[in-house]
Each structure stands twice: as C-alpha cells, then as structure tokens.
C-alpha atoms as a PDB file:
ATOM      1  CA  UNK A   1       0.000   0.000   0.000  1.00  0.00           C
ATOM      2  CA  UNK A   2       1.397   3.452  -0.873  1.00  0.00           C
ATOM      3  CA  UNK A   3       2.118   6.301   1.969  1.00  0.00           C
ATOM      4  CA  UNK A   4      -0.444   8.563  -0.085  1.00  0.00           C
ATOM      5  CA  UNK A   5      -3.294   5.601   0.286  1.00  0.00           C
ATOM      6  CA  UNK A   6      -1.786   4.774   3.330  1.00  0.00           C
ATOM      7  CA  UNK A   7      -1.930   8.447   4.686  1.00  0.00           C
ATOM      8  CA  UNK A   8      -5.881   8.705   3.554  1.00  0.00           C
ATOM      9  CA  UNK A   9      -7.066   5.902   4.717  1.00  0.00           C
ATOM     10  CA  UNK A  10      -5.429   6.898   8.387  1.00  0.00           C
ATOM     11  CA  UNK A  11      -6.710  10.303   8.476  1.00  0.00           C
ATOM     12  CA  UNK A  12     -10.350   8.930   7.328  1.00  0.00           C
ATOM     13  CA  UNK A  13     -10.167   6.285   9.843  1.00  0.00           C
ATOM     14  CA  UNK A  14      -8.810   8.676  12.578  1.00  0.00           C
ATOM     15  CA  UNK A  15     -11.645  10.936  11.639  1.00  0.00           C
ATOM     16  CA  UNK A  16     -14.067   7.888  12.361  1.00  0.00           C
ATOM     17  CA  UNK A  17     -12.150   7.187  15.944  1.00  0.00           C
ATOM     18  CA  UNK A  18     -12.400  10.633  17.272  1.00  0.00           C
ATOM     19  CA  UNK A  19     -15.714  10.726  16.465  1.00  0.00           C
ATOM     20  CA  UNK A  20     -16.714   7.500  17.588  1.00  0.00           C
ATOM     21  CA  UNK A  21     -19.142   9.609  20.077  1.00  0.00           C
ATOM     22  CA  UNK A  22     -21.341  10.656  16.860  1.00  0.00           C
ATOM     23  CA  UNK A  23     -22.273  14.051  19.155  1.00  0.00           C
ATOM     24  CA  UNK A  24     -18.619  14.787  18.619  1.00  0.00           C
ATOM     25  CA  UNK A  25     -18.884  15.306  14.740  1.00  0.00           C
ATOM     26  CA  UNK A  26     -21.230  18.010  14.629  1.00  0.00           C
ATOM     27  CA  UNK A  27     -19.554  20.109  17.531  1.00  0.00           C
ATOM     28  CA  UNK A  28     -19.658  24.312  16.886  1.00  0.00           C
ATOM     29  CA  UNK A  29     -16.377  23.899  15.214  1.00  0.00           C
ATOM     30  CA  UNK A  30     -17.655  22.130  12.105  1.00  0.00           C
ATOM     31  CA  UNK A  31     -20.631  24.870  12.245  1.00  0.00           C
ATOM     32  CA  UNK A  32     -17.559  27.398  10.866  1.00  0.00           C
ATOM     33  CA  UNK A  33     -18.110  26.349   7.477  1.00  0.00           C
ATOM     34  CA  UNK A  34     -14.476  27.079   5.349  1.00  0.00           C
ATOM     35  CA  UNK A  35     -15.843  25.626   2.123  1.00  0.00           C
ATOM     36  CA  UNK A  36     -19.270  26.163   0.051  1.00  0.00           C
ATOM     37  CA  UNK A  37     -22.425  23.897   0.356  1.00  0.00           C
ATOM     38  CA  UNK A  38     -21.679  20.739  -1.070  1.00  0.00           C
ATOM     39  CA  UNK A  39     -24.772  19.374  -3.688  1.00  0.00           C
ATOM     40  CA  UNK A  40     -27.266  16.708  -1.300  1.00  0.00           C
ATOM     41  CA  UNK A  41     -30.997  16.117  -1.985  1.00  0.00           C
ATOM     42  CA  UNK A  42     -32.860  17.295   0.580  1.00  0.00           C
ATOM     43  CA  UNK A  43     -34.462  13.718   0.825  1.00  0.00           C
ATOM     44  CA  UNK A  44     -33.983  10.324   0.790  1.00  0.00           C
ATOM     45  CA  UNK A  45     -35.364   6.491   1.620  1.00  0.00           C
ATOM     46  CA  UNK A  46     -33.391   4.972   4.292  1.00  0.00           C
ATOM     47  CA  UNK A  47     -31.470   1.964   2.719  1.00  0.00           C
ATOM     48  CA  UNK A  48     -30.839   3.689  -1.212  1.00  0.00           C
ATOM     49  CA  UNK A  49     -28.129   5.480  -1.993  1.00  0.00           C
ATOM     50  CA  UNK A  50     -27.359   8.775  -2.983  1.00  0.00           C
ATOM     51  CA  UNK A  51     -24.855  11.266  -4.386  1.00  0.00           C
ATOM     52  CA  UNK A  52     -23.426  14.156  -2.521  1.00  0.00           C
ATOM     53  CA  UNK A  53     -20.818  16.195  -4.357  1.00  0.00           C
ATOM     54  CA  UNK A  54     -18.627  19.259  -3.814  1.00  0.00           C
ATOM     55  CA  UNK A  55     -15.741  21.698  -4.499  1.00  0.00           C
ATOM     56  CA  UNK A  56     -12.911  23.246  -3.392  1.00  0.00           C
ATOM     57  CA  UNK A  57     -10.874  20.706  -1.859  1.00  0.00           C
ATOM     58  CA  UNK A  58      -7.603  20.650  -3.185  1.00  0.00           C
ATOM     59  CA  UNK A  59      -4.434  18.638  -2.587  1.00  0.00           C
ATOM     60  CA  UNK A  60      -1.562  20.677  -0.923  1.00  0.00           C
ATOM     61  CA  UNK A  61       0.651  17.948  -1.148  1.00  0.00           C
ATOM     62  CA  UNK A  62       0.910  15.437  -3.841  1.00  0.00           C
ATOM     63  CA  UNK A  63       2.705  12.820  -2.192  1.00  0.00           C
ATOM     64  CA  UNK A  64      -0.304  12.267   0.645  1.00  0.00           C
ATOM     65  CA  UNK A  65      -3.156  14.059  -1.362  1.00  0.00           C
ATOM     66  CA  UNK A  66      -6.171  14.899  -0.154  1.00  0.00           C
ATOM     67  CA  UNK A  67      -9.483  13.112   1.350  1.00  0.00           C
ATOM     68  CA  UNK A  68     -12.849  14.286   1.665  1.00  0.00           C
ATOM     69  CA  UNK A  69     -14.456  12.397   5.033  1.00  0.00           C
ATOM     70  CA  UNK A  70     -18.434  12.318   4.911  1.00  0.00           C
ATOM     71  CA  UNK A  71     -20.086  10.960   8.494  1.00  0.00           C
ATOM     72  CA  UNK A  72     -23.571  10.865   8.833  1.00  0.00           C
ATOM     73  CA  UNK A  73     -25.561  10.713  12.121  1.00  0.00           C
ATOM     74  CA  UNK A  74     -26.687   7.485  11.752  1.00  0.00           C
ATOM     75  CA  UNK A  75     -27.478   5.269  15.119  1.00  0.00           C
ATOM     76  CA  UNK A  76     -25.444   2.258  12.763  1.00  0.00           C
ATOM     77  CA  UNK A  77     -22.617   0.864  14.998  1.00  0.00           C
ATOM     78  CA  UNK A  78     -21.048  -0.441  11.699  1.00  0.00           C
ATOM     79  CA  UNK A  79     -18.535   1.985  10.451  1.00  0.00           C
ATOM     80  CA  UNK A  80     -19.255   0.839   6.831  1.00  0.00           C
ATOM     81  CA  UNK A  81     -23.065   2.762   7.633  1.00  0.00           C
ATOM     82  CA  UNK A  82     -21.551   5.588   9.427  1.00  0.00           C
ATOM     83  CA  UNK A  83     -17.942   6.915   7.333  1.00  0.00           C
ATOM     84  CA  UNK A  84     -17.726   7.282   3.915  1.00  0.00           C
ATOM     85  CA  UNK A  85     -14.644   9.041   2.000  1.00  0.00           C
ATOM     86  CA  UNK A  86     -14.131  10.210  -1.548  1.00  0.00           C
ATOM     87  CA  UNK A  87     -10.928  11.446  -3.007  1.00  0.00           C
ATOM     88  CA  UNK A  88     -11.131  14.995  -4.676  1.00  0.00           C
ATOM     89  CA  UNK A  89      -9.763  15.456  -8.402  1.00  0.00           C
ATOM     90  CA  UNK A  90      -7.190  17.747  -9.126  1.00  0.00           C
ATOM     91  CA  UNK A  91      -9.364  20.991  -9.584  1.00  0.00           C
ATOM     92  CA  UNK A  92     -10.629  20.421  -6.434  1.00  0.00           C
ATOM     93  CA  UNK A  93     -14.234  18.893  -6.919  1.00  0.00           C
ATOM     94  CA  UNK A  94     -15.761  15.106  -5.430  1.00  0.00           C
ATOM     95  CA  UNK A  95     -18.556  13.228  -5.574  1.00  0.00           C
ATOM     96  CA  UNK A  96     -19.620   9.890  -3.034  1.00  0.00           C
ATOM     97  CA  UNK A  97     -22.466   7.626  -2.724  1.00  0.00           C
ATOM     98  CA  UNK A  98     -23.835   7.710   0.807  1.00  0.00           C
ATOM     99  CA  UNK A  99     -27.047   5.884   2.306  1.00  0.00           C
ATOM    100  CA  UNK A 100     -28.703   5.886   5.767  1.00  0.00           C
ATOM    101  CA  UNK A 101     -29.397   2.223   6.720  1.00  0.00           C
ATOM    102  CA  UNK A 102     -32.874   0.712   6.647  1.00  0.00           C
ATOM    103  CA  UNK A 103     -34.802   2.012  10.058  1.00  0.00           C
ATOM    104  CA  UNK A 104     -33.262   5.453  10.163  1.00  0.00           C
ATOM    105  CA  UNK A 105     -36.207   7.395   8.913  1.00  0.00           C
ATOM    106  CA  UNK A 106     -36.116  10.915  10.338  1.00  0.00           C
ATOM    107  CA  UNK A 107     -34.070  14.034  10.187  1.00  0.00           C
ATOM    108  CA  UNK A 108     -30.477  13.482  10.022  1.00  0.00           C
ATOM    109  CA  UNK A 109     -27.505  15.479   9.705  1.00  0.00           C
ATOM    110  CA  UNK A 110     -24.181  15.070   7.555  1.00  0.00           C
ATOM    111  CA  UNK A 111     -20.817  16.496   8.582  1.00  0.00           C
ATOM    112  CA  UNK A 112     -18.361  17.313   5.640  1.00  0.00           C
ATOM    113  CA  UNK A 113     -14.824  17.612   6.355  1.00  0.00           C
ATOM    114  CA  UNK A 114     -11.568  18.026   3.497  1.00  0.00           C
ATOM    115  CA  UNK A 115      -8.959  16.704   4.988  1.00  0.00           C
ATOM    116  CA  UNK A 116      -4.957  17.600   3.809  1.00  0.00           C
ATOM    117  CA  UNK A 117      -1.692  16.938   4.834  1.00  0.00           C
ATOM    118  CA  UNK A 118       1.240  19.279   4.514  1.00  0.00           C
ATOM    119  CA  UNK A 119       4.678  19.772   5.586  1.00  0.00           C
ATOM    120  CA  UNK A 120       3.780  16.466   7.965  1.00  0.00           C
ATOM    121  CA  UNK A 121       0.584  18.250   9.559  1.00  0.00           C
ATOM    122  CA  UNK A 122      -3.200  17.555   9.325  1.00  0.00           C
ATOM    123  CA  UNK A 123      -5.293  20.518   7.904  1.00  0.00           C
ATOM    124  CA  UNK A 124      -8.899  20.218   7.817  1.00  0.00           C
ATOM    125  CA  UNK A 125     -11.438  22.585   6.225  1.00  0.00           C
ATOM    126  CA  UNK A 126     -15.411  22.155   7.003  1.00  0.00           C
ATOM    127  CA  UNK A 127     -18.090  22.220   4.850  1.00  0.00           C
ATOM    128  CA  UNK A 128     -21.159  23.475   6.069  1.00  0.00           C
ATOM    129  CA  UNK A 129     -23.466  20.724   7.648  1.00  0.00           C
ATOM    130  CA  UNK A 130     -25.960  18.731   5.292  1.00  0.00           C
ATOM    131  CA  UNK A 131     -29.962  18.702   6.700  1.00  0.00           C
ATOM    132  CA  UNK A 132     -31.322  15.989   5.520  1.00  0.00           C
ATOM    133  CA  UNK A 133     -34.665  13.850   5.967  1.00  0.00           C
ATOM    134  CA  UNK A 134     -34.984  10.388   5.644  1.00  0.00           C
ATOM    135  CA  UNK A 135     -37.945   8.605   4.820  1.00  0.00           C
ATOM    136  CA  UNK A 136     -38.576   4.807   5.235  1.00  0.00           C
ATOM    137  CA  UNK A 137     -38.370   2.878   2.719  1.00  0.00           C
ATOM    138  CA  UNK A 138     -42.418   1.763   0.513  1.00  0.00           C
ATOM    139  CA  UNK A 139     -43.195  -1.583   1.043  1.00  0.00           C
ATOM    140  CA  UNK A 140     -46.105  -3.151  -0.886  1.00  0.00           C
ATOM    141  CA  UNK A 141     -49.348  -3.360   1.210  1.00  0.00           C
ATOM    142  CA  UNK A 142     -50.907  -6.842   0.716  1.00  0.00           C
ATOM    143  CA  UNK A 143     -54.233  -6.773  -0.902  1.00  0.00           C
ATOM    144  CA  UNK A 144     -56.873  -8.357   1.250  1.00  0.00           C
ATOM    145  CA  UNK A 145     -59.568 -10.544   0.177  1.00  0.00           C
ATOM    146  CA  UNK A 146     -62.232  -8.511   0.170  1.00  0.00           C
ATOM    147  CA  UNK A 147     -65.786  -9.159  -0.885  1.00  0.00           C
ATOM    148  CA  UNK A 148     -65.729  -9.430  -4.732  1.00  0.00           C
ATOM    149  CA  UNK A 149     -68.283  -8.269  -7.076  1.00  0.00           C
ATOM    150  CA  UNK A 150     -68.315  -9.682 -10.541  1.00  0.00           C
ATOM    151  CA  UNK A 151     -68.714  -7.103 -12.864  1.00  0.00           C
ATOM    152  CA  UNK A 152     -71.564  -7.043 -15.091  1.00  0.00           C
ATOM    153  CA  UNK A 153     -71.538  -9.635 -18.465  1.00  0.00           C
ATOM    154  CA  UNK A 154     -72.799  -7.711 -21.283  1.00  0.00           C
ATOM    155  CA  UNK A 155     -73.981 -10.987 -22.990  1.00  0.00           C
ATOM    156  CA  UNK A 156     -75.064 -10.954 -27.139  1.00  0.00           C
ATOM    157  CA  UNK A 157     -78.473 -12.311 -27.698  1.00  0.00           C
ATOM    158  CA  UNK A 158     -79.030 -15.190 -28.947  1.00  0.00           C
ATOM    159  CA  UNK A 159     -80.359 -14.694 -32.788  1.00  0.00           C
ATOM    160  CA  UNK A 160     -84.055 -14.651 -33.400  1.00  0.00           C
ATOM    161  CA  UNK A 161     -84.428 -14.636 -29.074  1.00  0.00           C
ATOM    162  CA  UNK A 162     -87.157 -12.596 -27.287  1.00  0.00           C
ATOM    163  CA  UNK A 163     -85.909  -9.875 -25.945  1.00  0.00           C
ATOM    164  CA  UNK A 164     -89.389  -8.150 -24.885  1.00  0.00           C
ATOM    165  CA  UNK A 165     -91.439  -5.438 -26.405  1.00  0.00           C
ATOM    166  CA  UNK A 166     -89.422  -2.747 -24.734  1.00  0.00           C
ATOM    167  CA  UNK A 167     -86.373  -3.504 -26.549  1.00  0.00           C
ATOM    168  CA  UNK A 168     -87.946  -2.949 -30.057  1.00  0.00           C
ATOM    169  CA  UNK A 169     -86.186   0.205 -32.278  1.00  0.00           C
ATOM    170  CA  UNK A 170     -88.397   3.080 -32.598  1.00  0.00           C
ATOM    171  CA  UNK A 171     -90.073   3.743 -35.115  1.00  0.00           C
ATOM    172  CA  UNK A 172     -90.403   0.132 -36.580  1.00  0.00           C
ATOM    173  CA  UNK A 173     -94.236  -0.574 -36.176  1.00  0.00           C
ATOM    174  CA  UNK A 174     -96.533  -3.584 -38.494  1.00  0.00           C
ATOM    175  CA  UNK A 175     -98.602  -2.246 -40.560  1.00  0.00           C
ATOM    176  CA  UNK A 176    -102.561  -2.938 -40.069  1.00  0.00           C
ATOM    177  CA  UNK A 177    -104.293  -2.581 -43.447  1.00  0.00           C
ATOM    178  CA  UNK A 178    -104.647  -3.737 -47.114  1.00  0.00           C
ATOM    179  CA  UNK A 179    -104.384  -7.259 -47.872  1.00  0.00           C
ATOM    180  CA  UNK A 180    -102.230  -7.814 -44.030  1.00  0.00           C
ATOM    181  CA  UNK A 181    -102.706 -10.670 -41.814  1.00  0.00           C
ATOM    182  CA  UNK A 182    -104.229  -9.704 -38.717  1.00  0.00           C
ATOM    183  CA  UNK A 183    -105.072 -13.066 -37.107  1.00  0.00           C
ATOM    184  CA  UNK A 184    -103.959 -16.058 -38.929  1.00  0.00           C
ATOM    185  CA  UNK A 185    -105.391 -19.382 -39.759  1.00  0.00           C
ATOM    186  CA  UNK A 186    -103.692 -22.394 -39.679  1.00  0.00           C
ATOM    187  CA  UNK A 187    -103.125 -24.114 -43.441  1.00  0.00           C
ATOM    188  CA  UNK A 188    -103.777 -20.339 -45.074  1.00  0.00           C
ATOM    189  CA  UNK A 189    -101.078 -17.777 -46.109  1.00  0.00           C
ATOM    190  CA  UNK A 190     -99.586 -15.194 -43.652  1.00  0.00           C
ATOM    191  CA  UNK A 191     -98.804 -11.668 -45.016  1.00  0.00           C
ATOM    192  CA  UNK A 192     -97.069  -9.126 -42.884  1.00  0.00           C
ATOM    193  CA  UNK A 193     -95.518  -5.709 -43.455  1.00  0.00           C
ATOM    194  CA  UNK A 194     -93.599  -3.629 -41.425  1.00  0.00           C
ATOM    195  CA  UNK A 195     -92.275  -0.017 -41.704  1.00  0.00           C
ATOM    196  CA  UNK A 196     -89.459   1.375 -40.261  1.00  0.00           C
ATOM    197  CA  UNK A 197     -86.346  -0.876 -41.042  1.00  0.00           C
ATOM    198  CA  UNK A 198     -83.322   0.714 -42.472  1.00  0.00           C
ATOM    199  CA  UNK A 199     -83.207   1.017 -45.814  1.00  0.00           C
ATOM    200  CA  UNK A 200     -82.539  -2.429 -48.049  1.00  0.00           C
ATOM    201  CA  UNK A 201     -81.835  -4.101 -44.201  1.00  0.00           C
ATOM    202  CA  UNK A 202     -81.645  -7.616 -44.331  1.00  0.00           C
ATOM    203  CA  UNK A 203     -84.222  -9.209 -41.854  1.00  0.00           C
ATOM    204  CA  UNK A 204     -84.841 -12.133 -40.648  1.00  0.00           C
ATOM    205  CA  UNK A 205     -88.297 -13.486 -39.200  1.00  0.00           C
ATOM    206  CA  UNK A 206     -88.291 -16.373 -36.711  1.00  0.00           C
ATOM    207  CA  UNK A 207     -91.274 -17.516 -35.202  1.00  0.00           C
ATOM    208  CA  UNK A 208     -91.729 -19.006 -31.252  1.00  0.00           C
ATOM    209  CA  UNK A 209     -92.792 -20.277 -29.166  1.00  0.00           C
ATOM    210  CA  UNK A 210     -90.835 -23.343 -30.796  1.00  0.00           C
ATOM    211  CA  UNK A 211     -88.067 -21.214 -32.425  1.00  0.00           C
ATOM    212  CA  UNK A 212     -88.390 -21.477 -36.333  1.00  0.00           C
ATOM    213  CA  UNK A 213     -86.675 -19.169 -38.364  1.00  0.00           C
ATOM    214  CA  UNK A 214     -89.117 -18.240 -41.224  1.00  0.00           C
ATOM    215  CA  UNK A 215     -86.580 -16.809 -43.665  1.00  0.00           C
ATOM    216  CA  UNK A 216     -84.728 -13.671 -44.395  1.00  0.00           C
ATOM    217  CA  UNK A 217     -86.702 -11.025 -46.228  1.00  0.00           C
ATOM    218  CA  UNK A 218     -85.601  -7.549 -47.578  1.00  0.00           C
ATOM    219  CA  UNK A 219     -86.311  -4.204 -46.766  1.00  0.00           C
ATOM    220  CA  UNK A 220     -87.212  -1.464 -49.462  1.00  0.00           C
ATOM    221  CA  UNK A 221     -85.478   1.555 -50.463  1.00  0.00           C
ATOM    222  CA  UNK A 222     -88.101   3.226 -47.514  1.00  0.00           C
ATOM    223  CA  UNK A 223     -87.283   0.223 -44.965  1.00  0.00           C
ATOM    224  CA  UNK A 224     -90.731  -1.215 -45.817  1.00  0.00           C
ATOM    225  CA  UNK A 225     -90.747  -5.204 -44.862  1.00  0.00           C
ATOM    226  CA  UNK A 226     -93.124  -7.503 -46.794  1.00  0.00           C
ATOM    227  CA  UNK A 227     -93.367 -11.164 -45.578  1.00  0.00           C
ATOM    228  CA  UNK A 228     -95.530 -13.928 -46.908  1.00  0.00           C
ATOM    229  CA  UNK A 229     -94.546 -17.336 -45.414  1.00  0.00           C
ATOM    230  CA  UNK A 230     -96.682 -20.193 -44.625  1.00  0.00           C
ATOM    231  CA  UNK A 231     -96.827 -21.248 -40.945  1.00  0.00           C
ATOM    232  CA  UNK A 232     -94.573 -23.829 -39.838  1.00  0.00           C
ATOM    233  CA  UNK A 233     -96.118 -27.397 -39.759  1.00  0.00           C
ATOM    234  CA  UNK A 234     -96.992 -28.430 -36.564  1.00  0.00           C
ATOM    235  CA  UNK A 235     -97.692 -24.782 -35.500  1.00  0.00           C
ATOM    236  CA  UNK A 236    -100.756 -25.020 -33.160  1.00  0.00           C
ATOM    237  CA  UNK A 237    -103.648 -22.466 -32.448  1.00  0.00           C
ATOM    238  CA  UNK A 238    -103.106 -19.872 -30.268  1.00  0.00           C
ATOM    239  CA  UNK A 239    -100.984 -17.233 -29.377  1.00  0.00           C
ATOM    240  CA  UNK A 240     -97.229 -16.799 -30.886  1.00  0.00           C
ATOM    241  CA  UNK A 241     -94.714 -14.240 -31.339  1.00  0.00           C
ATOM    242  CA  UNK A 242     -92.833 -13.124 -34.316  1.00  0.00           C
ATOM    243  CA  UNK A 243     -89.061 -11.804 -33.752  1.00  0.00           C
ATOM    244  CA  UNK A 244     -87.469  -9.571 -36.622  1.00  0.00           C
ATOM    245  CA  UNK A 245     -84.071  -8.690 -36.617  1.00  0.00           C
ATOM    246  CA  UNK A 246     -82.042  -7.013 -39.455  1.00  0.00           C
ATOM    247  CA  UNK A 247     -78.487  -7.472 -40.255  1.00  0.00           C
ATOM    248  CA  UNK A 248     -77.921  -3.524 -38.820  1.00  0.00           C
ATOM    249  CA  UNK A 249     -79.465  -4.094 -35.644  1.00  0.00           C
ATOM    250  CA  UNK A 250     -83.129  -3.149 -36.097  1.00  0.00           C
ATOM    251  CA  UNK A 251     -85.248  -5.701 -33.450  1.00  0.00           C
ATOM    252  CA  UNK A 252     -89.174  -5.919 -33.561  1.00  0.00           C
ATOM    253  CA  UNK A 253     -91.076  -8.093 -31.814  1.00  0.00           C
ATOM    254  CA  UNK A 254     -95.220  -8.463 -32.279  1.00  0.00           C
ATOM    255  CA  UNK A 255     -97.749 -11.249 -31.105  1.00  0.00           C
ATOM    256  CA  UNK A 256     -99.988 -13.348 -34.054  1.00  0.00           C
ATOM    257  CA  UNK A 257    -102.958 -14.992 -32.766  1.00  0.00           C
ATOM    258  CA  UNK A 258    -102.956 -18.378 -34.983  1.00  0.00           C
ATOM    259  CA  UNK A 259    -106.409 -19.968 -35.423  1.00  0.00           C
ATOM    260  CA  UNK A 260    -107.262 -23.470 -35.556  1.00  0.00           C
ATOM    261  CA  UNK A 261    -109.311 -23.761 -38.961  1.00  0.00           C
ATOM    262  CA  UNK A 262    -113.112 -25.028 -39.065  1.00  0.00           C
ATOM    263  CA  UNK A 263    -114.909 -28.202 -39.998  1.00  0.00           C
ATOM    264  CA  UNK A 264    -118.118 -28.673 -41.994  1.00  0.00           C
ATOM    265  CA  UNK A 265    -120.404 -31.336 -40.583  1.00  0.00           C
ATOM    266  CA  UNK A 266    -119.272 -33.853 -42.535  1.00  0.00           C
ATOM    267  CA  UNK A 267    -115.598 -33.680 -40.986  1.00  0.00           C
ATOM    268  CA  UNK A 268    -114.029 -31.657 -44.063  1.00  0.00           C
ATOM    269  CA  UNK A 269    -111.650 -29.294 -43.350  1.00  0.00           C
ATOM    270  CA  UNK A 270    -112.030 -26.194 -43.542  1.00  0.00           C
ATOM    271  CA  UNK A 271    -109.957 -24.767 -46.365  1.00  0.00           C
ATOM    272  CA  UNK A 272    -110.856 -21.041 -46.669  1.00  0.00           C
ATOM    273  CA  UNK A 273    -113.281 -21.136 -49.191  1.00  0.00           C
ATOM    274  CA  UNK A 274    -117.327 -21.123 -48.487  1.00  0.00           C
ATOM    275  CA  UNK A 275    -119.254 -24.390 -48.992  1.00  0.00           C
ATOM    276  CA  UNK A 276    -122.854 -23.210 -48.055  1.00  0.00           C
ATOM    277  CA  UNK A 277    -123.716 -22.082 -51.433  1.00  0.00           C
ATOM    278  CA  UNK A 278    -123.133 -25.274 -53.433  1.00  0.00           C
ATOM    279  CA  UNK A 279    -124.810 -27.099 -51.133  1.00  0.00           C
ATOM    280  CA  UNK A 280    -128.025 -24.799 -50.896  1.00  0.00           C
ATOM    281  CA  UNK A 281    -127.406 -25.357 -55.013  1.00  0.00           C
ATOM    282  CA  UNK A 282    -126.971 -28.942 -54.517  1.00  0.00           C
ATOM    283  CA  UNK A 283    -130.637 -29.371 -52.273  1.00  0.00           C
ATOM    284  CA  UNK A 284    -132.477 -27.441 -54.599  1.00  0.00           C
ATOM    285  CA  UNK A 285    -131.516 -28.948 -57.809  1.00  0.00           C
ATOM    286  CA  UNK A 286    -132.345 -32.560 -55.981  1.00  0.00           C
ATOM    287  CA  UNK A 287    -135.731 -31.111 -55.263  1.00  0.00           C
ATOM    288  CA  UNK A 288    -136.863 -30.070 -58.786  1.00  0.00           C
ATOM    289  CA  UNK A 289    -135.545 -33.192 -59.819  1.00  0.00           C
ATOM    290  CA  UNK A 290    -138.066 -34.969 -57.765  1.00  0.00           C
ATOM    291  CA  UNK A 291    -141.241 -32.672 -58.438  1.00  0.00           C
ATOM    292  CA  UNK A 292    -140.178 -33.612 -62.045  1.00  0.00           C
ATOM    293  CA  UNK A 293    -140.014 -36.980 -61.199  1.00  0.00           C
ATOM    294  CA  UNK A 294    -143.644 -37.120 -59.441  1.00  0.00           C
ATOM    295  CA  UNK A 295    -145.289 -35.020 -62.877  1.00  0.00           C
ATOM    296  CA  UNK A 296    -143.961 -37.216 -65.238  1.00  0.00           C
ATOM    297  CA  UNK A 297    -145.571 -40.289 -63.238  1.00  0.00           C
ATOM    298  CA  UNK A 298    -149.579 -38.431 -62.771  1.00  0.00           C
ATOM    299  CA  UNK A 299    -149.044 -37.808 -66.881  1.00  0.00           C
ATOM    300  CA  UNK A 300    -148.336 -41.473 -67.436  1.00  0.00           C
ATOM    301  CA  UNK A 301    -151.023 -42.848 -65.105  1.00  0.00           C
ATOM    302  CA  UNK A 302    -153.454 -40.478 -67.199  1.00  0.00           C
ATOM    303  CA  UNK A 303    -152.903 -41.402 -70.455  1.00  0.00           C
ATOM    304  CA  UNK A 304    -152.947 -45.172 -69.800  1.00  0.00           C
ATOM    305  CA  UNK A 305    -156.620 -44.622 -67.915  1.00  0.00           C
END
C-alpha cells in the first residue's frame, strides 16, 4: 500500500475514531463552514443510496493528497453505515455515494470535512453541515380478500331470441291494413308488413314459441318489410310471437294470434273457401228433380186410364 493511500485511509479512519461519540462530529467547530455547500438532496429512503458532491478541496501535497471524510448521524454501529470518504480530483471537486441504513427514517444530519496533509501536519477545512430527511423505505401493502363483485356480463343475444317489447327500435311498427294478416289461420297464407327498417336491411323473421326461423326477407329503399310465409307445420292455435331482426341491428317483436281452422259437418276441413252455397245449389236442384219426377208419373197414369 502506498504512503499517499496509506496516509488517507489513516486520516479517514482517525476521523471515524475521534468521532466514535457521533455528538462529537457536529460540535460548533464544524458549524464554521471554510468551504461552500456541497450538492445533497434534501431527501432520501433509508437503505438507497445517494450522491453528494462538492468543491474546493484541493491537494496541498501530492505525495499524501487529499481526502474528503463524509459521516452521517446514523445510530449504525457499523462503520461501513456511518464513514464514507471520496478522493477529490485535481481541480478540487468530489462526488460519493452515501445511504442511511434501513430504520433510520427521520431528520439526520451530515458532517463534511476536506482533509490535507502538509509539511507532515493535518489541515482540515469544514463544509457546512448537510440537513437531511430520511424517509422509510415503501413496502407493498398486501391486498386483502375482500368481498368481490363480478362485474356485469354484457352478454349478445341469442339470434331470433325474445328480448321483450321494450327492446324494439323506434319507429319500426306492423302495418294494419290492405291485404295484411291480422289473425292467422292455420293451413292459409300469412302476409305481414312492417315499416321502419333501415333502408334495403336484411331481416330475418323467426317464429316461437318453438323457435323457427321463417326466412330472411328484404327491406325497401323506404325500410318497408313484406313477408308472406306459410306457418310452420306443426304450428298449433293460439298465441305466438314473431321476432325480426335485421343485419344492422333493427329488433321488432309483435304477437300473431294463430287460429285453428273449421270443420263442416261432414268432418271436411275447412280450407278457406265457403261451402254453403253449393250445397243450398246442390238441395235445390235434388228437389226439382223430384217434383219432375212425381209429374212425369200423374201424366203417365193419365194417359194409360
């Protein structure tokens, strides 16, 4: 080891020694300040290092140099917490990394000394003592278990689903007049027309309670809907409801009464079109027939008397 490293590393250790008693480092002699404020943040977190710098300590003697000695009030018993040195370039200015240990949060203070040896005797010059709060260090707070509220599920209806009157777009509405089915009849053709569909909207009609889809029917250049469908076999009288939604997200939902269709008494179905006449035709024809029948017998009985 060389007499100039040798020489520092004395003085900062003797600098540690006599102020083993930490009070003794900050007595009213360091107060004099000789040199200008060194550079310090004003805080820090205990256990993280930081840079203080400063000027104007200069070597008066090149073969011992000189030593800047840094000791900080910390209540550490290990010197390595307490003393830290740095070693001043030649135009006088430093820098050193200091910390506080972990559990010294608080105000603290830091006494600056340059130290110098010339003609064989110690010279020291003070710099003017560094305030300086320390705050403890952030640890992460564990997150309880709390109660835990799912957030809400925006879900996508199912195609052709009821989703209620309330969710139909306004403005759509079924028309009610011309040749429109109203109530239908089971084994006759359904027409239905709507209004209010975007304009050449693709819709489709399904039909519940049994979900069928009917089919997929355009809208008009005036988002007029016109569908004629036959109801689905195995549709049964009563009450249904028809679901129309278009490919830009028009929904409509109405109810159609289905009715079951009539019977004639001698168990034909009823197909739509009226039956009383041709039979009222049918009786009366058989009747003339017989008067006929009777006239042409007194005629023959007369003419053979």
């Amino acid at each position: 080891m060389s007499h100039r490293t040798t020489t520092r590393v004395a003085a900062t250790t003797g600098l540690a020694v006599v102020t083993a008693s930490l009070g003794l480092a900050f007595a009213p002699s360091a107060l004099a300040a000789d040199l200008p404020a060194v550079e310090a943040p004003s805080t820090v977190v205990a256990g993280e290092k930081f840079t203080i710098s400063g000027v104007g300590c200069y070597t008066r003697d090149e073969e011992f140099g000189a030593t800047v000695g840094i000791i900080t009030d910390s209540g550490s018993q290990k010197l390595e917490e307490v003393v830290f040195a740095a070693e001043p370039a030649n135009d006088g200015t430093w820098s050193a990394e200091v910390f506080f240990p972990v559990g010294d949060a608080g105000d603290h203070l830091i006494d600056i000394t340059c130290l110098n040896v010339y003609l064989g005797v110690e010279e020291e010059q003070f710099y003017p003592i560094v305030e300086i709060e320390v705050t403890a260090p952030v640890t992460d707070t564990p997150v309880t278990d709390g109660p835990k509220t799912d957030a809400p599920k925006t879900e996508t209806p199912t195609p052709g689903a009821i989703r209620g009157e309330s969710a139909n777009t306004a403005g759509v509405a079924a028309q009610t007049t011309g040749a429109v089915t109203k109530n239908a009849v089971l084994g006759q053709k359904v027409v239905k027309v709507y209004k209010g569909f975007k304009p050449f909207e693709k819709v489709t009609l399904t039909m519940h309670s049994t979900p069928t889809v009917i089919g997929t029917f355009d809208a008009d250049a005036d988002g007029v809907v016109t569908a004629e469908f036959a109801l689905p076999a195995g549709t049964t009288a009563g009450t249904h409801t028809l679901v129309l939604e278009g490919n830009q997200g028009t929904y409509f939902q109405e109810s159609l009464q289905v009715a079951a269709a009539t019977t004639a008494a001698d168990g034909l179905a009823y197909t739509g079109a009226s039956i009383a006449l041709p039979l009222s035709l049918g009786a009366g024809l058989l009747a003339a027939g017989a008067g006929a029948l009777v006239v042409s017998r007194r005629r023959s009985g007369a003419s053979q008397a």
